[in-house]
Protein backbone atom coordinates (compact mmCIF):
# COMPACT_ATOMS: atom_id res chain seq x y z
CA UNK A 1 0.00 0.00 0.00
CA UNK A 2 3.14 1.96 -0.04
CA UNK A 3 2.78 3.64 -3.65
CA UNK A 4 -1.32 4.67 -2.72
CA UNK A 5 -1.38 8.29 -2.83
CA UNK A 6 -5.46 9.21 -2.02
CA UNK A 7 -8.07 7.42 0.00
CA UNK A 8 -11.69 7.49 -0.90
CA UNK A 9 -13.96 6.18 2.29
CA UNK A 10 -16.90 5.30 2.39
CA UNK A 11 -18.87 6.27 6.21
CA UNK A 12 -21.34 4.61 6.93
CA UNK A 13 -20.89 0.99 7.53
CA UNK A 14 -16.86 1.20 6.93
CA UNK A 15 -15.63 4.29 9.35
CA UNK A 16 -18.90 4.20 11.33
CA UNK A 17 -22.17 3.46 11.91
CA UNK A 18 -25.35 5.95 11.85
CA UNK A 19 -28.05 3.86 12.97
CA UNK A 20 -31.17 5.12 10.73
CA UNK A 21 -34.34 3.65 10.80
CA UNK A 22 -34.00 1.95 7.61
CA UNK A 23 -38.19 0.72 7.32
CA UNK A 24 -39.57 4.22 8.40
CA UNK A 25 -37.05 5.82 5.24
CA UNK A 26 -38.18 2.80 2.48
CA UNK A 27 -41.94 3.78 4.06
CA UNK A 28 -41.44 7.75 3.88
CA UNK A 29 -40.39 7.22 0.11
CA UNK A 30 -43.09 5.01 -0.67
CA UNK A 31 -45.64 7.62 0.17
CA UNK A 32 -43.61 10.70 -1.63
CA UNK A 33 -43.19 8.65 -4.55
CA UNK A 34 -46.02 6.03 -4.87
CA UNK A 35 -43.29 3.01 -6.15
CA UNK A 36 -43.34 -0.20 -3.63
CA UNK A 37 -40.25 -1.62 -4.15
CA UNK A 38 -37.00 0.12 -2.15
CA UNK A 39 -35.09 -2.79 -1.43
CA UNK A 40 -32.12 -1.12 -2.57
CA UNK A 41 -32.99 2.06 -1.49
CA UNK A 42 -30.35 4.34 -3.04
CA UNK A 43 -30.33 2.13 -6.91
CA UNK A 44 -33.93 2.62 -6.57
CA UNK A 45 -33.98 6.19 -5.59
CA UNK A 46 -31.58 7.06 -9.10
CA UNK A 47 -34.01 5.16 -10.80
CA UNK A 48 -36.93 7.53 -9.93
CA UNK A 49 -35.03 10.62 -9.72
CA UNK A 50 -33.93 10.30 -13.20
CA UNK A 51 -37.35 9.91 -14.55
CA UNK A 52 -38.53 12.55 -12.61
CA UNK A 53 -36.14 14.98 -10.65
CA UNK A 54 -38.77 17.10 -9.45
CA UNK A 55 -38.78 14.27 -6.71
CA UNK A 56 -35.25 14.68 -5.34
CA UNK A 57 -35.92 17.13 -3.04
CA UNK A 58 -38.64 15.75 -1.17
CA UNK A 59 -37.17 12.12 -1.29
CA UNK A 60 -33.88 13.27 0.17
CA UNK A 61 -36.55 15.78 2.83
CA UNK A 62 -37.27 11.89 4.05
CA UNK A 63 -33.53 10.75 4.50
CA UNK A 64 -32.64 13.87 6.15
CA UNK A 65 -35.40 13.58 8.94
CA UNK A 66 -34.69 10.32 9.53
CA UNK A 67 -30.41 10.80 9.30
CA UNK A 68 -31.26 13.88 11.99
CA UNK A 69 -33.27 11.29 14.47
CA UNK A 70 -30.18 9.29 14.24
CA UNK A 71 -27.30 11.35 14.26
CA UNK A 72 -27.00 11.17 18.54
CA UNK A 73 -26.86 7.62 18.06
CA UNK A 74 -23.58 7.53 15.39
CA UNK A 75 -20.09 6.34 16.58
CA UNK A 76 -17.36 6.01 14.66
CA UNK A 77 -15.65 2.45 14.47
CA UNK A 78 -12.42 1.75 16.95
CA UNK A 79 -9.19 3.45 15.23
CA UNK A 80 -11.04 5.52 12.76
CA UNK A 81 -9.55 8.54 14.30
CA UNK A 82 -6.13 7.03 14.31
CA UNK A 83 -5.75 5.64 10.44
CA UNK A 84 -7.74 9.41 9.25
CA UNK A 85 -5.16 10.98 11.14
CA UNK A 86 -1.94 8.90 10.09
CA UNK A 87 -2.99 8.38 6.35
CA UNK A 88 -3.53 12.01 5.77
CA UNK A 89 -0.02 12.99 6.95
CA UNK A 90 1.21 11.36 3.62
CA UNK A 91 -1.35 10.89 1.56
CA UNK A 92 -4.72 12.55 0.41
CA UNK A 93 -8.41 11.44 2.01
CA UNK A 94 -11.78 11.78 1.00
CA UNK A 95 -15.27 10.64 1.97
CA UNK A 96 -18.20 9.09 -0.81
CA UNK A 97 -21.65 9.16 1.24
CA UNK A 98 -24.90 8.28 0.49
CA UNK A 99 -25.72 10.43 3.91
CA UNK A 100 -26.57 14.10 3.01
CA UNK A 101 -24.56 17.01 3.29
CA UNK A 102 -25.66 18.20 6.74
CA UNK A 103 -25.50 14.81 8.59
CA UNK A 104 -22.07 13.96 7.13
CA UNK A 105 -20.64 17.62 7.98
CA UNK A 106 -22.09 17.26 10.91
CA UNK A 107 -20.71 13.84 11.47
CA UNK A 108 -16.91 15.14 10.43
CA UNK A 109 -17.29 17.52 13.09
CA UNK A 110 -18.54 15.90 16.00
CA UNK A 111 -15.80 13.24 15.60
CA UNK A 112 -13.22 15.30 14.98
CA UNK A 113 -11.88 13.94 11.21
CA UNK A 114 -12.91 17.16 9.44
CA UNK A 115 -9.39 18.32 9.33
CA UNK A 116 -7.99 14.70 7.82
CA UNK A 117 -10.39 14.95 5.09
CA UNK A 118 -9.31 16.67 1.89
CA UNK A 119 -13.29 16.86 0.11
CA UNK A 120 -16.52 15.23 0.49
CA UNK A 121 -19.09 14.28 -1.87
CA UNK A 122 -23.05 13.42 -1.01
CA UNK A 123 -25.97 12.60 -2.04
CA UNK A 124 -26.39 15.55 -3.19
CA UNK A 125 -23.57 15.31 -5.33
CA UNK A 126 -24.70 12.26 -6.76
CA UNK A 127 -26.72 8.67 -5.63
CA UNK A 128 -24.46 6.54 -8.10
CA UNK A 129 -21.33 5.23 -6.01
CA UNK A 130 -19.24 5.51 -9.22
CA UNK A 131 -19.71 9.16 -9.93
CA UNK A 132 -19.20 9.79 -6.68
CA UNK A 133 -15.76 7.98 -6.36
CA UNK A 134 -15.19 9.98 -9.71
CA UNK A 135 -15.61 13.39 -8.33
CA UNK A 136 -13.07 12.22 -5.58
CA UNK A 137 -10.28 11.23 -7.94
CA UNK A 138 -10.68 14.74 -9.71
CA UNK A 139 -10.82 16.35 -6.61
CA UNK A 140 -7.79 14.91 -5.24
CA UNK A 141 -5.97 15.36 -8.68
CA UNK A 142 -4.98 11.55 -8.58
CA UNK A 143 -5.00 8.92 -10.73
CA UNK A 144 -6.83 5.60 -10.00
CA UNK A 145 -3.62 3.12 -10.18
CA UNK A 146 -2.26 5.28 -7.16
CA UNK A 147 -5.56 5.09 -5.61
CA UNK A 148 -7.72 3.31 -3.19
CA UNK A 149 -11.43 3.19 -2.65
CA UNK A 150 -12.10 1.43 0.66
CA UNK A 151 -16.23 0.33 1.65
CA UNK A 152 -17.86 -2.14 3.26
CA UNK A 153 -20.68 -3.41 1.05
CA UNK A 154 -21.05 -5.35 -2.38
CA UNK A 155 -22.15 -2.17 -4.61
CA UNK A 156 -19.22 -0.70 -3.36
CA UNK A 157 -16.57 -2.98 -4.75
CA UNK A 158 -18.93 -2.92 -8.06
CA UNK A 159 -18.74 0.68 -8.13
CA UNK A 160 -15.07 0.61 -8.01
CA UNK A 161 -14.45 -2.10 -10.40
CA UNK A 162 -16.80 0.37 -12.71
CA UNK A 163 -14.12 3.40 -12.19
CA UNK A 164 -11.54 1.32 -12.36
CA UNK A 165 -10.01 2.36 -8.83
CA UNK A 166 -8.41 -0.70 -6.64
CA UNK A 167 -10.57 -1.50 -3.83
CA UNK A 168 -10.43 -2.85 -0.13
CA UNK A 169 -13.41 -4.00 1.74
CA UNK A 170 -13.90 -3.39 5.86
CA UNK A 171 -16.61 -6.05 6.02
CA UNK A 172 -18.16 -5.60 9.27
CA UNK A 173 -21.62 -7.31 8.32
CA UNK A 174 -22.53 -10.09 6.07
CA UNK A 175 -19.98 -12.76 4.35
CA UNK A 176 -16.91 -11.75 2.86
CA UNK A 177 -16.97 -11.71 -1.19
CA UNK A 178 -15.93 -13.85 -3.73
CA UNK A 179 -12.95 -13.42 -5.88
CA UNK A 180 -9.34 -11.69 -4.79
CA UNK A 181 -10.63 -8.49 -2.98
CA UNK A 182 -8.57 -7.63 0.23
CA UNK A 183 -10.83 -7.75 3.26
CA UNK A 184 -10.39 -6.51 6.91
CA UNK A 185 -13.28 -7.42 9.41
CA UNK A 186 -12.67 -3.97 11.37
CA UNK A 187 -10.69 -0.38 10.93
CA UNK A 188 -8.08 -1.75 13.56
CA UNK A 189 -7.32 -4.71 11.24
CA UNK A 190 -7.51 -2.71 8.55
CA UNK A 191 -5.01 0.04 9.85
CA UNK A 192 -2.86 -2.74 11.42
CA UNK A 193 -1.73 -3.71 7.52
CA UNK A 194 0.58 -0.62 7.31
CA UNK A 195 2.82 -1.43 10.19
C-alpha cells in the first residue's frame, strides 16, 4: 500500500455506523413517490429521480429527517480517528456518502476527522457510487492506479471495479466476497496492515 497516494472512504458501515431507521425511510419514500419496491434504497432512488427529478428534493426531505433522528446515536468504528489521522499525513483522504450534506458535515465535526479529510461528496452530489468515487479522484488530482477506494458493502466494490479504482473491503456485516478483494473485518485490522 506503499505507492497509494489518495483514499476514498466510504462512512457509513466502513468508518462508522449511523443507525437510521432503515423501514420508516423505504416507508417515507413510498408515500412521496407512490413506487413499492425500495429494497435497494439508493439504486432505486436514481431510478426515480432520473425519470422525474422534481422528486429529489422531497425524497432526500425523508432521509434527512430520519439521518437527523439518528445522528446522537452515530459512533465512529475503533481506530477511525487514528488511520484518518496517520494516512492524511502522507497521503490525500476523501469521503463518498450516500448520507446528506448536513448529517455527514455534521458527522466530520462531532468526531473530529474534518481536518484529515481533503473533500466530500453526497448525495447531493450524486446517488451513483461511481460518480461519486469519480468526483473524488478529480478532486484529489490523482489517478486511479495510485488510488484506493475502501467500503464495506457489495455495490461498493462494483462501483469501483466500474471506475476502475483498486478496492479494499472493511466487512463488518454479512460474508466476505468472492474473488481476490482484500478484506479486513474492522478499521483496527484494517489500519494494522501498514505497520
Amino acid at each position: 500500500m506503499g505507492e497509494t497516494q489518495a483514499y476514498i472512504f466510504d462512512f457509513d458501515g466502513t468508518l462508522g455506523t449511523i443507525p437510521v431507521d432503515w423501514e420508516g425511510v423505504k416507508e417515507g419514500l413510498r408515500n412521496v413517490t407512490g413506487e413499492d419496491e425500495f429494497k435497494q434504497i439508493f439504486a432505486r432512488l436514481g431510478e426515480i429521480i432520473a425519470k422525474d427529478p422534481k422528486l429529489a428534493r422531497p425524497t432526500f426531505k425523508v432521509l434527512d429527517e430520519f439521518e437527523e433522528a439518528a445522528a446522537p446515536s452515530a459512533r465512529l468504528y475503533e481506530g477511525t480517528v487514528g488511520l484518518l489521522s496517520r494516512l492524511s499525513t502522507s497521503t490525500k483522504v476523501s469521503i463518498v456518502t450516500f448520507q446528506g450534506a448536513h448529517t455527514c458535515s455534521l458527522m466530520l465535526e462531532r468526531f473530529g476527522l474534518k481536518q484529515y479529510v481533503l473533500k466530500y461528496f453526497t448525495r447531493e452530489d450524486s446517488i451513483d457510487r461511481a460518480e461519486q468515487i469519480r468526483f473524488a479522484l478529480s478532486a484529489m488530482k490523482v489517478q486511479k492506479a495510485s488510488s484506493m477506494f475502501v467500503g464495506d458493502r457489495l455495490n461498493d466494490l462494483e462501483a469501483a471495479k466500474k471506475v476502475g479504482v483498486p478496492f479494499t473491503m472493511i466487512r463488518t456485516h454479512g460474508e466476505d466476497p468472492e474473488g481476490d478483494v482484500p478484506v479486513y473485518h474492522s478499521v483496527t485490522e484494517f489500519a494494522a496492515s501498514f505497520l
